[in-house]
N, C-alpha and C. Protein backbone atom coordinates (compact mmCIF):
# COMPACT_ATOMS: atom_id res chain seq x y z
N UNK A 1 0.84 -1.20 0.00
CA UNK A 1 0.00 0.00 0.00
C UNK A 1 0.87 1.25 0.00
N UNK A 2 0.89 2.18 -1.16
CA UNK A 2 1.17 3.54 -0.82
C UNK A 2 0.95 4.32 0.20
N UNK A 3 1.76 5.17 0.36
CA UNK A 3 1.66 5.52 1.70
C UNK A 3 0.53 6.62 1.59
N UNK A 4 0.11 7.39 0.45
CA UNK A 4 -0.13 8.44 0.42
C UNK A 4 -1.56 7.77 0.80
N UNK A 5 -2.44 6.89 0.82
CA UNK A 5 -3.50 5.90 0.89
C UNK A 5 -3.64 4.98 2.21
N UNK A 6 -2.84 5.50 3.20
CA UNK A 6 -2.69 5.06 4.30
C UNK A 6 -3.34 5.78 5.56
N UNK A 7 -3.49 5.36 6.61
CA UNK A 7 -4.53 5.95 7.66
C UNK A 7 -3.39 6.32 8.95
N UNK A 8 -2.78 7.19 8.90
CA UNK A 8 -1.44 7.58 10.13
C UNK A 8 -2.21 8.02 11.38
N UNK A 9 -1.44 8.56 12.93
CA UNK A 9 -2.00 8.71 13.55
C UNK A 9 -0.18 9.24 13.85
N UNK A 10 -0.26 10.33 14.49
CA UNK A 10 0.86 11.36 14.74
C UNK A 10 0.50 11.28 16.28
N UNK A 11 1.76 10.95 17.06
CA UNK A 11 1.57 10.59 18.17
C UNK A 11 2.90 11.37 19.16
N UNK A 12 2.51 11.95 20.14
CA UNK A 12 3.27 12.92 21.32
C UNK A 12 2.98 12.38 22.10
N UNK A 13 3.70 12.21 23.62
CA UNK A 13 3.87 12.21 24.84
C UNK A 13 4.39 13.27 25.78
N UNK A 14 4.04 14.18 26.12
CA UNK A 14 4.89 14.62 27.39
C UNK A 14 5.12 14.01 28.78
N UNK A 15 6.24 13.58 29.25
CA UNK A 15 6.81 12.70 30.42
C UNK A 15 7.36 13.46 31.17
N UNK A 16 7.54 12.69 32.33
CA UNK A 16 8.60 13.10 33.37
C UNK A 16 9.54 12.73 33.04
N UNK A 17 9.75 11.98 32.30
CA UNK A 17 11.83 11.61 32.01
C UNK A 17 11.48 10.78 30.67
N UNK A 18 12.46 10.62 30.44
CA UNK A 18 12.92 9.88 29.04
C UNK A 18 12.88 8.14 29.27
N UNK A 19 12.54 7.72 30.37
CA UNK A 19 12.48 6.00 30.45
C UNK A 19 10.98 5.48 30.84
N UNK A 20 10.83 5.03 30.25
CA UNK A 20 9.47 4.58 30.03
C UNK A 20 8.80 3.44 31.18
N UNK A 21 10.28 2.74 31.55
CA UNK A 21 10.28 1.96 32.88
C UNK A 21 10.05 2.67 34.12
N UNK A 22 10.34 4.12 34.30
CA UNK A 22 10.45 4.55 35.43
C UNK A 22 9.77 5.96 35.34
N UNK A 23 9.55 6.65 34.12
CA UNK A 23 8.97 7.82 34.10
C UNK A 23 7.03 7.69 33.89
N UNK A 24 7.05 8.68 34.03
CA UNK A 24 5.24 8.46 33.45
C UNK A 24 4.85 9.59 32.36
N UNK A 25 3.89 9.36 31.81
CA UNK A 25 2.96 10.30 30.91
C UNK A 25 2.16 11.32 31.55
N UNK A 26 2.48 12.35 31.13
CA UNK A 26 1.79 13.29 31.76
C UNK A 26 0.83 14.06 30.83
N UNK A 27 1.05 14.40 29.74
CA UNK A 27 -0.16 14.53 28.44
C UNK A 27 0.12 14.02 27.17
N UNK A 28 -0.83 13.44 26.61
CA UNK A 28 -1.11 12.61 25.46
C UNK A 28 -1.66 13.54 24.20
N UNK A 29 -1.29 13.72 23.21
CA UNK A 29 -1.48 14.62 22.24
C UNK A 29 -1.61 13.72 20.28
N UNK A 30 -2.30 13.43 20.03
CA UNK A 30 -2.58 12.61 18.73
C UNK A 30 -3.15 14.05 17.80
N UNK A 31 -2.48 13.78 16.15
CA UNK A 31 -2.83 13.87 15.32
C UNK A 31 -3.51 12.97 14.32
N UNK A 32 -4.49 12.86 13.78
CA UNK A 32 -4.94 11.49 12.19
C UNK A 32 -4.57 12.21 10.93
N UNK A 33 -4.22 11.48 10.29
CA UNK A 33 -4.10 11.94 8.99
C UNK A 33 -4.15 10.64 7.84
N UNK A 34 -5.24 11.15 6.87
CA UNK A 34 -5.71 10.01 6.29
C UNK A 34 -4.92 10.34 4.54
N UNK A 35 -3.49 10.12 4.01
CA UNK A 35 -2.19 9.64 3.51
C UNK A 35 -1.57 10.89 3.75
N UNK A 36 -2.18 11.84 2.98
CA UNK A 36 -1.56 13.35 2.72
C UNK A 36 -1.91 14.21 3.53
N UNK A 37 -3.12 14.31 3.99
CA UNK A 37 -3.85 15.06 4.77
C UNK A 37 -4.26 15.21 5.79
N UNK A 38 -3.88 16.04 6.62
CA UNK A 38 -3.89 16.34 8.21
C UNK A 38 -5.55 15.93 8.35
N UNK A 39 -5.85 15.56 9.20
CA UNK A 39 -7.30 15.57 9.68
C UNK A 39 -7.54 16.52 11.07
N UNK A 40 -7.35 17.87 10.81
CA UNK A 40 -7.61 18.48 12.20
C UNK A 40 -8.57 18.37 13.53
N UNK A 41 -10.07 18.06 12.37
CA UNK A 41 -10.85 18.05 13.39
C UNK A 41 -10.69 15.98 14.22
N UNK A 42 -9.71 15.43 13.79
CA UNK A 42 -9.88 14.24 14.59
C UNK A 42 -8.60 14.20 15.74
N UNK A 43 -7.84 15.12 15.67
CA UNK A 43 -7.00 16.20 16.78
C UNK A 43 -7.54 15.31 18.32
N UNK A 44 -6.89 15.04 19.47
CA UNK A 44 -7.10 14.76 20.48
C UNK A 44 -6.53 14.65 21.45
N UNK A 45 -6.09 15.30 22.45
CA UNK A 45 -5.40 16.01 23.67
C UNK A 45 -6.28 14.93 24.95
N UNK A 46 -5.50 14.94 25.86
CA UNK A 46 -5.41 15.03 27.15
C UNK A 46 -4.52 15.07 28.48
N UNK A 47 -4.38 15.33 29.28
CA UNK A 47 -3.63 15.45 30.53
C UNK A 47 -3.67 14.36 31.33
N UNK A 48 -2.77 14.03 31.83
CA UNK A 48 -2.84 12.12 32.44
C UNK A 48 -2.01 12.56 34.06
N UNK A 49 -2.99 12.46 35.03
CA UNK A 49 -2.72 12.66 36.23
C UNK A 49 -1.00 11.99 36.80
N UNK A 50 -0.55 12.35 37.14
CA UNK A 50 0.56 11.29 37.89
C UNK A 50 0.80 10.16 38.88
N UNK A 51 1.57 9.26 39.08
CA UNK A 51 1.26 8.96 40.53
C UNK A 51 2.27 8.95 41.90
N UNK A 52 3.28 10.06 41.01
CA UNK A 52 4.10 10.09 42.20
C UNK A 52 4.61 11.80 41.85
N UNK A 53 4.99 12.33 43.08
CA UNK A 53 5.68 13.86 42.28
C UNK A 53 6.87 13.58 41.47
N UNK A 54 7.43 14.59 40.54
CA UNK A 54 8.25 14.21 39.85
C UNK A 54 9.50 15.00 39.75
N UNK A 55 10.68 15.01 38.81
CA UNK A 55 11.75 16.06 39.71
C UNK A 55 11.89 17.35 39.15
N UNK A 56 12.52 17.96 40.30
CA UNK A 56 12.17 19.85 39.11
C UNK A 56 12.98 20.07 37.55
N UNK A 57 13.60 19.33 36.88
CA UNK A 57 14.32 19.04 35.67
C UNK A 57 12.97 18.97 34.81
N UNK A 58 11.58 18.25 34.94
CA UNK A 58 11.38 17.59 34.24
C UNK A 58 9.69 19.48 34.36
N UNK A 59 9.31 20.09 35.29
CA UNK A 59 9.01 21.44 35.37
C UNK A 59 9.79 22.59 34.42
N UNK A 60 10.76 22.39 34.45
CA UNK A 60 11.60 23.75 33.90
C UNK A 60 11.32 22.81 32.34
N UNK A 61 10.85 21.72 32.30
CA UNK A 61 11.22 21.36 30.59
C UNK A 61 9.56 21.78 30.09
N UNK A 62 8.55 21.36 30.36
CA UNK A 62 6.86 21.76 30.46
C UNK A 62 6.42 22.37 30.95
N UNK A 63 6.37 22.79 32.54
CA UNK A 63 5.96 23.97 32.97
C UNK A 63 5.28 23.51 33.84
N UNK A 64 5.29 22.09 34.00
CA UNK A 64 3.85 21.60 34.73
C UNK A 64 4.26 20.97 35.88
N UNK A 65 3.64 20.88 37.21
CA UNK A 65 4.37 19.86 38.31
C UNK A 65 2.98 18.98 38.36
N UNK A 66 3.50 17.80 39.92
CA UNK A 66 2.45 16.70 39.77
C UNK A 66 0.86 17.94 40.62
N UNK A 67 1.45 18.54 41.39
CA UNK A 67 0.12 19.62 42.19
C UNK A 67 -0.50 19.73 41.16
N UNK A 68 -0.23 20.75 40.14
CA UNK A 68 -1.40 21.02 39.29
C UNK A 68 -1.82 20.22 38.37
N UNK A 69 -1.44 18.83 38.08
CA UNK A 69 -2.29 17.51 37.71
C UNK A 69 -3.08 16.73 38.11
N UNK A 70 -3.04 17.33 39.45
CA UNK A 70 -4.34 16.18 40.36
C UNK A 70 -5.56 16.23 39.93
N UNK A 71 -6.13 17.16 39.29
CA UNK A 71 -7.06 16.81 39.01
C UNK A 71 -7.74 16.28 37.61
N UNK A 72 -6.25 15.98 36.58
CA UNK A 72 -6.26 15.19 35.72
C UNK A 72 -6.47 14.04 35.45
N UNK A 73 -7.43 13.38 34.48
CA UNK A 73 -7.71 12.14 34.14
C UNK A 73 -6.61 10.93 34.68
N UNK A 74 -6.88 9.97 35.21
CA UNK A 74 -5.59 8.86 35.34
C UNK A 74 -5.33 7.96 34.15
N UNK A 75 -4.25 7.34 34.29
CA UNK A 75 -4.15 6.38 33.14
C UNK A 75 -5.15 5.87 32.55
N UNK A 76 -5.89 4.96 33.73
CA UNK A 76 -6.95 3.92 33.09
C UNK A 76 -8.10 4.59 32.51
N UNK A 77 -8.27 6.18 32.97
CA UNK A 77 -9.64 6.52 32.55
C UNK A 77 -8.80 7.14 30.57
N UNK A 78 -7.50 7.21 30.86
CA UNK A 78 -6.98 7.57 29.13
C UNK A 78 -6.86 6.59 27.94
N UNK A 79 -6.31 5.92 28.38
CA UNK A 79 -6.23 4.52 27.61
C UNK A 79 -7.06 3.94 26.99
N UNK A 80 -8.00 3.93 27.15
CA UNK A 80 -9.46 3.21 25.76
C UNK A 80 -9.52 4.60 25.05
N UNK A 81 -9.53 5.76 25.15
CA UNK A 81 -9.37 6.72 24.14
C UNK A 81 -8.66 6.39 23.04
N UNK A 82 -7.05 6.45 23.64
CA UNK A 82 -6.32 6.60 23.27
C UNK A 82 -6.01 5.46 22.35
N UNK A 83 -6.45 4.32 22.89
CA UNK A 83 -6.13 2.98 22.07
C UNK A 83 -7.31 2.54 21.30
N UNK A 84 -8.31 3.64 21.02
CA UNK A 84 -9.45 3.63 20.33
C UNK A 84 -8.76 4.45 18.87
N UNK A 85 -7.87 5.80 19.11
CA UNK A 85 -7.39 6.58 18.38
C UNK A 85 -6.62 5.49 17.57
N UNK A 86 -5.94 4.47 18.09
CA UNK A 86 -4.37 3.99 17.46
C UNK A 86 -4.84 2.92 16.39
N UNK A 87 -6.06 2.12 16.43
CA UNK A 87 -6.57 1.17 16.12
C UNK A 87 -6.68 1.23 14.38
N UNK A 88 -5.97 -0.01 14.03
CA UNK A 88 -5.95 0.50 12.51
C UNK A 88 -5.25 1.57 11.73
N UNK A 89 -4.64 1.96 12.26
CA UNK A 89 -3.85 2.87 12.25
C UNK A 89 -2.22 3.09 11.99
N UNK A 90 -1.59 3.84 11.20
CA UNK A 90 0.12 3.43 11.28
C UNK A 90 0.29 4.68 12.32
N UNK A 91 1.46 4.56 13.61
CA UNK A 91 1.58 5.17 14.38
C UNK A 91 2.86 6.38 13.49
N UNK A 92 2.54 7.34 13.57
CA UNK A 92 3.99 8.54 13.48
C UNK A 92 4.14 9.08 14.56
N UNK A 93 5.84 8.78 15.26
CA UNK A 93 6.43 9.54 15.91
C UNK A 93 8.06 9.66 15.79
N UNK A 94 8.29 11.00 16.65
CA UNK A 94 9.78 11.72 16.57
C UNK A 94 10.46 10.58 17.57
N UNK A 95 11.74 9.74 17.44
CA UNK A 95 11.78 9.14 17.79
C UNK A 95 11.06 8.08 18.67
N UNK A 96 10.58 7.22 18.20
CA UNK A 96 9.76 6.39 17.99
C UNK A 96 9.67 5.54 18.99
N UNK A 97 10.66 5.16 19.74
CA UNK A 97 11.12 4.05 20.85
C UNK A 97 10.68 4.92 22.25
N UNK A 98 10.23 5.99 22.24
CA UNK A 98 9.94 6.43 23.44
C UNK A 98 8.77 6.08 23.45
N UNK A 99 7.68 6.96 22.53
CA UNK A 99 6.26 6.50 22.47
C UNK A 99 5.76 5.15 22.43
N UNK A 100 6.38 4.67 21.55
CA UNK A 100 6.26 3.11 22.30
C UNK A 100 6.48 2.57 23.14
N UNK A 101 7.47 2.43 23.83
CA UNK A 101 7.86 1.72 25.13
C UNK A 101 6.34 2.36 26.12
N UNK A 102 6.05 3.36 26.04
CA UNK A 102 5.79 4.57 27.10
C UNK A 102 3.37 3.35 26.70
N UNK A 103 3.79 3.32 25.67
CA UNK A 103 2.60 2.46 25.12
C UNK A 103 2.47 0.89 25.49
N UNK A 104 3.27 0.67 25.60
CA UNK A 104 3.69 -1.05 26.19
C UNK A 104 3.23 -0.89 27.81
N UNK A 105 4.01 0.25 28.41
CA UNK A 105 4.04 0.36 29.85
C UNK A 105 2.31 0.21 29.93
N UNK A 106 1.61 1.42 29.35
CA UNK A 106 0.06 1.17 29.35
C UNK A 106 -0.28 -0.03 29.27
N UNK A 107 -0.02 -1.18 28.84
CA UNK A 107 -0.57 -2.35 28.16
C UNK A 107 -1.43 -2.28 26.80
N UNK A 108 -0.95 -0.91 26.01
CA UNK A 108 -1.11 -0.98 24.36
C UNK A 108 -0.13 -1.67 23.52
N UNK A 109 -0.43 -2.48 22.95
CA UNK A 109 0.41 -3.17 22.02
C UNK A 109 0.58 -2.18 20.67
N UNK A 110 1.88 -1.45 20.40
CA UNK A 110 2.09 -0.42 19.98
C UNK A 110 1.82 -0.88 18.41
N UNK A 111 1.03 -0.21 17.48
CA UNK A 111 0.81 -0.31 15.72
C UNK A 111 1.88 -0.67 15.15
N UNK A 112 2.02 -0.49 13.72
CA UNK A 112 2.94 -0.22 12.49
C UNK A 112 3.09 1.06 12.76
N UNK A 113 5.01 1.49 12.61
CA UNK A 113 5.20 2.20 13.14
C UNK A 113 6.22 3.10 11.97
N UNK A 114 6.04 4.47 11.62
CA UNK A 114 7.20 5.25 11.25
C UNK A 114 7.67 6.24 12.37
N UNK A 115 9.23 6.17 12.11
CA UNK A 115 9.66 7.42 12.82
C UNK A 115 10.47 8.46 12.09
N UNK A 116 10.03 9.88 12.43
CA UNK A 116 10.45 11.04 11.34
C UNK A 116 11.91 11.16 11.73
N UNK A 117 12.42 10.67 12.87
CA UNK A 117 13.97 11.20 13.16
C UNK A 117 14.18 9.99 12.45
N UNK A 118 13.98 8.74 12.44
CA UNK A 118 14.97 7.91 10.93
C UNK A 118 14.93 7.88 9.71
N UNK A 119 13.52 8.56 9.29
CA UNK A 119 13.42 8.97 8.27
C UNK A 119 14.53 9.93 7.64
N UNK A 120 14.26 11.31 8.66
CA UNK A 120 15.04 12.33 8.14
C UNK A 120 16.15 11.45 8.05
N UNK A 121 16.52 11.27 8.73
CA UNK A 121 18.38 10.27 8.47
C UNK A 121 18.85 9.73 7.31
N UNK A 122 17.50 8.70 7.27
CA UNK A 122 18.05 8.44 6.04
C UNK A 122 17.49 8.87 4.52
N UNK A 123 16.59 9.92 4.87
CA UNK A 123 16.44 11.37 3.47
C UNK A 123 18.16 11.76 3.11
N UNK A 124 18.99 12.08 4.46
CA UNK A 124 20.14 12.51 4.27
C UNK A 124 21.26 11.51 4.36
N UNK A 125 20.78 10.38 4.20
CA UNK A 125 21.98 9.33 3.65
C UNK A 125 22.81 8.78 4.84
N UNK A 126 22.39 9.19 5.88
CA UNK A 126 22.88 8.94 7.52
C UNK A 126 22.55 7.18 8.15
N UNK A 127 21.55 6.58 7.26
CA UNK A 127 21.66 5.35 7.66
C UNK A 127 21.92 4.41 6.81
N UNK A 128 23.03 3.50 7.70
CA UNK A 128 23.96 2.56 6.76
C UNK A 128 23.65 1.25 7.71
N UNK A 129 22.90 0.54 7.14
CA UNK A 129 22.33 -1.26 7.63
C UNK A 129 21.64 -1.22 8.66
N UNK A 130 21.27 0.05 8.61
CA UNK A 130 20.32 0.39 9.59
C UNK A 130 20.89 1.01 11.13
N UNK A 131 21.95 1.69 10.98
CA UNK A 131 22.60 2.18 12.21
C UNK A 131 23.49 3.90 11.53
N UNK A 132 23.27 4.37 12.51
CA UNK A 132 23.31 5.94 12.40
C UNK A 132 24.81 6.58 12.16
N UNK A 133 25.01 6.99 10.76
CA UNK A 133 26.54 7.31 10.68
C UNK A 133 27.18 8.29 11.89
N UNK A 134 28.46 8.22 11.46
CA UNK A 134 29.10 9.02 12.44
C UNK A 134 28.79 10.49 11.89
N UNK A 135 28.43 11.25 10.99
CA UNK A 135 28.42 12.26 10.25
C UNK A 135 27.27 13.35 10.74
N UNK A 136 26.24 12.48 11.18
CA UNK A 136 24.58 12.90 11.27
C UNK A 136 25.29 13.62 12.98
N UNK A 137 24.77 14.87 12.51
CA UNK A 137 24.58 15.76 13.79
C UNK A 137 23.15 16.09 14.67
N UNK A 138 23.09 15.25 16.44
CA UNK A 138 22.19 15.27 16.72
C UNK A 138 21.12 16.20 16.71
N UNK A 139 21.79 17.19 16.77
CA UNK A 139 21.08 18.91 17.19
C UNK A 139 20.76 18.80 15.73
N UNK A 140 20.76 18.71 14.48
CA UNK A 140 20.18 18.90 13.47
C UNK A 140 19.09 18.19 12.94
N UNK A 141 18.62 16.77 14.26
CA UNK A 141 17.49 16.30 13.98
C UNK A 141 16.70 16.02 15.06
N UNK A 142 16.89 17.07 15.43
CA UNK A 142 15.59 17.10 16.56
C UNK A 142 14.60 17.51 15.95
N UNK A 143 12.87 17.29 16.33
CA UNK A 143 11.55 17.83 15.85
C UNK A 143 11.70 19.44 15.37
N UNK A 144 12.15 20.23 16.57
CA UNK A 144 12.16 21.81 16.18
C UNK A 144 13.39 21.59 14.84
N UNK A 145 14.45 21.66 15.13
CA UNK A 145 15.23 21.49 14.18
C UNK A 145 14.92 21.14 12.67
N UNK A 146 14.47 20.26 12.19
CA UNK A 146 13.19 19.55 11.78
C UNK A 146 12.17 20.62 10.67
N UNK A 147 11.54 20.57 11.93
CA UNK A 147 10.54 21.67 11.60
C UNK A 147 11.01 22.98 10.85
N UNK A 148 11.76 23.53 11.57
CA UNK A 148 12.78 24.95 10.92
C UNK A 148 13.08 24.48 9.33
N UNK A 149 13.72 23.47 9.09
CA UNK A 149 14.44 23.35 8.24
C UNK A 149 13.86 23.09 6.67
N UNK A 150 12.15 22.49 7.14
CA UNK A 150 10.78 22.09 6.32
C UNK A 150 10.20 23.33 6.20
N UNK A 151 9.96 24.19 6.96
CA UNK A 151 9.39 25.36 7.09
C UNK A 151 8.08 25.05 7.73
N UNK A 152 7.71 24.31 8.42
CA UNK A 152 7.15 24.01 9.14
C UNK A 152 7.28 24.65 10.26
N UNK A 153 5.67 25.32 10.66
CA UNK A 153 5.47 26.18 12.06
C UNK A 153 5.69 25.47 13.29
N UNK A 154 6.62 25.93 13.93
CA UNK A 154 7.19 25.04 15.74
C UNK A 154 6.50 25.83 16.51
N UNK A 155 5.42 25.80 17.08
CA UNK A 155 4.85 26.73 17.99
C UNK A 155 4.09 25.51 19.69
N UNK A 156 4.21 26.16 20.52
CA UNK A 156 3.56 25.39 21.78
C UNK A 156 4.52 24.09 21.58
N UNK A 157 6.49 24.14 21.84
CA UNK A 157 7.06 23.32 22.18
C UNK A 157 6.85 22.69 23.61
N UNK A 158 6.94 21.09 23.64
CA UNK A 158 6.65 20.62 24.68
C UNK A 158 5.18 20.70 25.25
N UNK A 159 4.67 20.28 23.96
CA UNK A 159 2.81 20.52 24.21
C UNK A 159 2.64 19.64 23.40
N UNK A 160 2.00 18.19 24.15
CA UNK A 160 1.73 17.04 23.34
C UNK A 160 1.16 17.56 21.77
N UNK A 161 -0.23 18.15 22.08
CA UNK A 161 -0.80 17.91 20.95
C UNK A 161 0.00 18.82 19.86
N UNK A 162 0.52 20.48 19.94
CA UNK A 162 1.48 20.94 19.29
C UNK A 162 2.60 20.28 18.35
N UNK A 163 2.98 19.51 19.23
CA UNK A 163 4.38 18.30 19.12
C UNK A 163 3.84 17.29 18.01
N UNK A 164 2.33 16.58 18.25
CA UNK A 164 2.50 15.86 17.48
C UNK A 164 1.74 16.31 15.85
N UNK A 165 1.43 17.77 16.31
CA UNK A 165 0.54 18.99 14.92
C UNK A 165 2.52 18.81 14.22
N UNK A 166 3.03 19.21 14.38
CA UNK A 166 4.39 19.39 13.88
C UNK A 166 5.09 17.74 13.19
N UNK A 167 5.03 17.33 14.04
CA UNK A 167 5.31 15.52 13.87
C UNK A 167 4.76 15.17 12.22
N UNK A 168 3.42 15.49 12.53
CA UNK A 168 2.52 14.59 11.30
C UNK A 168 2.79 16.25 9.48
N UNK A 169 3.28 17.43 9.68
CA UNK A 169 3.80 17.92 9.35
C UNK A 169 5.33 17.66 8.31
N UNK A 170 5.91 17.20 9.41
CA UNK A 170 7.49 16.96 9.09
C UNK A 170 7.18 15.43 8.26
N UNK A 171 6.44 14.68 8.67
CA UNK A 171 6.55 13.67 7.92
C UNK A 171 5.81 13.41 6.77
N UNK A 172 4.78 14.15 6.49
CA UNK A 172 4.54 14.47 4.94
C UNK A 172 5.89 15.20 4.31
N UNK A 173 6.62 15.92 4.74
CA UNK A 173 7.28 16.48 3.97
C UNK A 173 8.70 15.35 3.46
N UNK A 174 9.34 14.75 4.59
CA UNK A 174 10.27 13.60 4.49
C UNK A 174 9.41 12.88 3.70
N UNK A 175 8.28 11.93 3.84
CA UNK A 175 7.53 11.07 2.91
C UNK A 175 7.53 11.31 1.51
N UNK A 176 7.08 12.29 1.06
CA UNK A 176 7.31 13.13 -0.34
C UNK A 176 8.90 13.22 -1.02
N UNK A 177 9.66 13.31 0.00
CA UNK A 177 11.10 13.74 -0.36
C UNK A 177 11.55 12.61 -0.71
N UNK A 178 11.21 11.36 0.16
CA UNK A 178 11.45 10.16 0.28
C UNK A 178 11.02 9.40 -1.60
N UNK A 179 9.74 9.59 -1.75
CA UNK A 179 9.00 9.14 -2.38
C UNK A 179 9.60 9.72 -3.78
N UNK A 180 10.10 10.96 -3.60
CA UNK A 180 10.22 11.65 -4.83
C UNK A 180 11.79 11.06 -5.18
N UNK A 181 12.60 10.51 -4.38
CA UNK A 181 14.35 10.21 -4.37
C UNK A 181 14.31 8.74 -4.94
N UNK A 182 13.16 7.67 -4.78
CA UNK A 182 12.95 6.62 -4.84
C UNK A 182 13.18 6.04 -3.84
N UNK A 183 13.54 6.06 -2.66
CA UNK A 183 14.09 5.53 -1.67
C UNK A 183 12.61 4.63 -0.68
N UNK A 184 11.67 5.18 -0.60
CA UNK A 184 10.48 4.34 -0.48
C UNK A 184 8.81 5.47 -0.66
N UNK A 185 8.36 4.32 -0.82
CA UNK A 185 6.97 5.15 -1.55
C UNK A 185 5.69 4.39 -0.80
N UNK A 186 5.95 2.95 0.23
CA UNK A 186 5.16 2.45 0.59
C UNK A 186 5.10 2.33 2.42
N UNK A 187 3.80 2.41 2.69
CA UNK A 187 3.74 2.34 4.13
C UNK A 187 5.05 1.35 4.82
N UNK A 188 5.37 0.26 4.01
CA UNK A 188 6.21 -1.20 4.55
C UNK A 188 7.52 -0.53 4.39
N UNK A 189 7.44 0.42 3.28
CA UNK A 189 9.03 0.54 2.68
C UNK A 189 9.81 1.81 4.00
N UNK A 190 8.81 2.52 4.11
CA UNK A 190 8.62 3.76 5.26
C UNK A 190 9.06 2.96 7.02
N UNK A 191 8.63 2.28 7.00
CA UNK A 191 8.50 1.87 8.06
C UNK A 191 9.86 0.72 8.48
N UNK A 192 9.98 0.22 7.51
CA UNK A 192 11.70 -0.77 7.18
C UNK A 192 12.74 0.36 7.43
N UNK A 193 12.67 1.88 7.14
CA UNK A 193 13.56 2.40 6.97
C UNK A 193 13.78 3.00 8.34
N UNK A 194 12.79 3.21 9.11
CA UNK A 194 12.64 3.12 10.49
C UNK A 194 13.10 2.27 11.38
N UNK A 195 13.20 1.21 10.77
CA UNK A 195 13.57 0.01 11.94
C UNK A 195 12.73 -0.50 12.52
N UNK A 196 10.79 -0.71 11.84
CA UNK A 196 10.31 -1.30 12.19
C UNK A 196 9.26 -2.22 11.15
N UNK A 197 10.32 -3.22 10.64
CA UNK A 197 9.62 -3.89 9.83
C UNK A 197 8.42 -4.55 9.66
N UNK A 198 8.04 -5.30 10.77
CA UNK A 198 6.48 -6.10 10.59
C UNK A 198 5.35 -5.31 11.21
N UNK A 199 4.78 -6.27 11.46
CA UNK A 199 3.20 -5.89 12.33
C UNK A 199 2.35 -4.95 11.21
N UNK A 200 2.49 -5.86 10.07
CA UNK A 200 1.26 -5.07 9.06
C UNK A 200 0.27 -6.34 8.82
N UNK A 201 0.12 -7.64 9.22
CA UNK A 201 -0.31 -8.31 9.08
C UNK A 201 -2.06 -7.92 8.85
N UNK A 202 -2.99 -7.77 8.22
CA UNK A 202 -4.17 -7.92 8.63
C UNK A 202 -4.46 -6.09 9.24
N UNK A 203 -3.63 -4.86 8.96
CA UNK A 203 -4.06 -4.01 8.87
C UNK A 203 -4.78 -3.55 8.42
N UNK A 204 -4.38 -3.56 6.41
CA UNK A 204 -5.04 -2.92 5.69
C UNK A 204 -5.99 -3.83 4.72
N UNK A 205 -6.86 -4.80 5.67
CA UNK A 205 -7.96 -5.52 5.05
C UNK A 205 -8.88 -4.65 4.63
């Protein structure tokens, strides 16, 4: 299946830390986009209570502590949303291994998956057997970074749903670039180049 004919779902997390074993979700932010086209109005935000306070590193990065989340939704009341959103669906995210893991921890068994930071990589020739040259400069593929460089608007950094408005953005534009170089043109081919080959079984019945 072309990708442009495919059903994506642009996916953000904001956390307390970067480990998925030990940090938590603190807002959940989804974009849909049905191949080419953003679907705004299927857009879907929420705030995911905590269950422990968390450290001031992770405030100065969002703005948010666990006090003013208490009265945010908890996991269990997010999760059938959220895994209602993912269903059928190819997942897009900026490095990819966070949102997933962070999806496992839930007990979502994470989709077919692209990610725009391996993409971009290997748009720019940075991946060799599937591992990241020495050449590729990190600071030049971060999301904002990214974004700047597509001309793509970076606005409300560190704001799930913002994050993943930008996400599903950047990766029409890599997809196209991709598509236009020959390098891949299909949801499978997109997603191999990512580093996540299977789990298309019985998607796109």
């Amino acid at each position: 299946m072309t990708w442009r004919s495919a059903e994506f779902v642009a996916l953000d997390f904001e956390s307390t830390g970067m480990n998925p074993a030990r940090d938590e979700v603190i807002q959940v932010g989804l974009v849909p986009l049905h191949g080419e086209r953003v679907v705004l109005g299927g857009a879907w935000a929420s705030w995911v209570r905590p269950t422990k306070p968390f450290q001031s590193g992770s405030v100065a990065v969002h703005g948010l502590s666990a006090e003013r989340l208490q009265d945010a939704p908890a996991v269990a009341d997010v999760r059938p949303a959220l895994a209602e959103h993912l269903a059928q669906r190819v997942l897009i995210a900026h490095y990819a291994e966070l949102e997933r893991g962070f999806l496992k921890r839930w007990g979502i068994k994470p989709p077919p998956t692209v990610d725009t930071l391996m993409l971009a990589l290997a748009l720019d020739g940075h991946l060799k057997g599937g591992q990241t040259t020495q050449t590729a400069r990190r600071d030049a593929y971060t999301l904002t970074a990214l974004a700047r460089r597509f001309g793509v608007d970076a606005y409300g950094e560190h704001d799930a749903l913002a994050d993943a408005l930008i996400t599903a953005q950047v990766f029409l534009v890599i997809a196209t670039e991709l598509e236009r170089s020959g390098q891949a043109s299909t949801v499978r081919e997109l997603s191999r180049l990512s580093g996540y080959g299977g789990g298309f079984l019985g998607l796109f019945r």
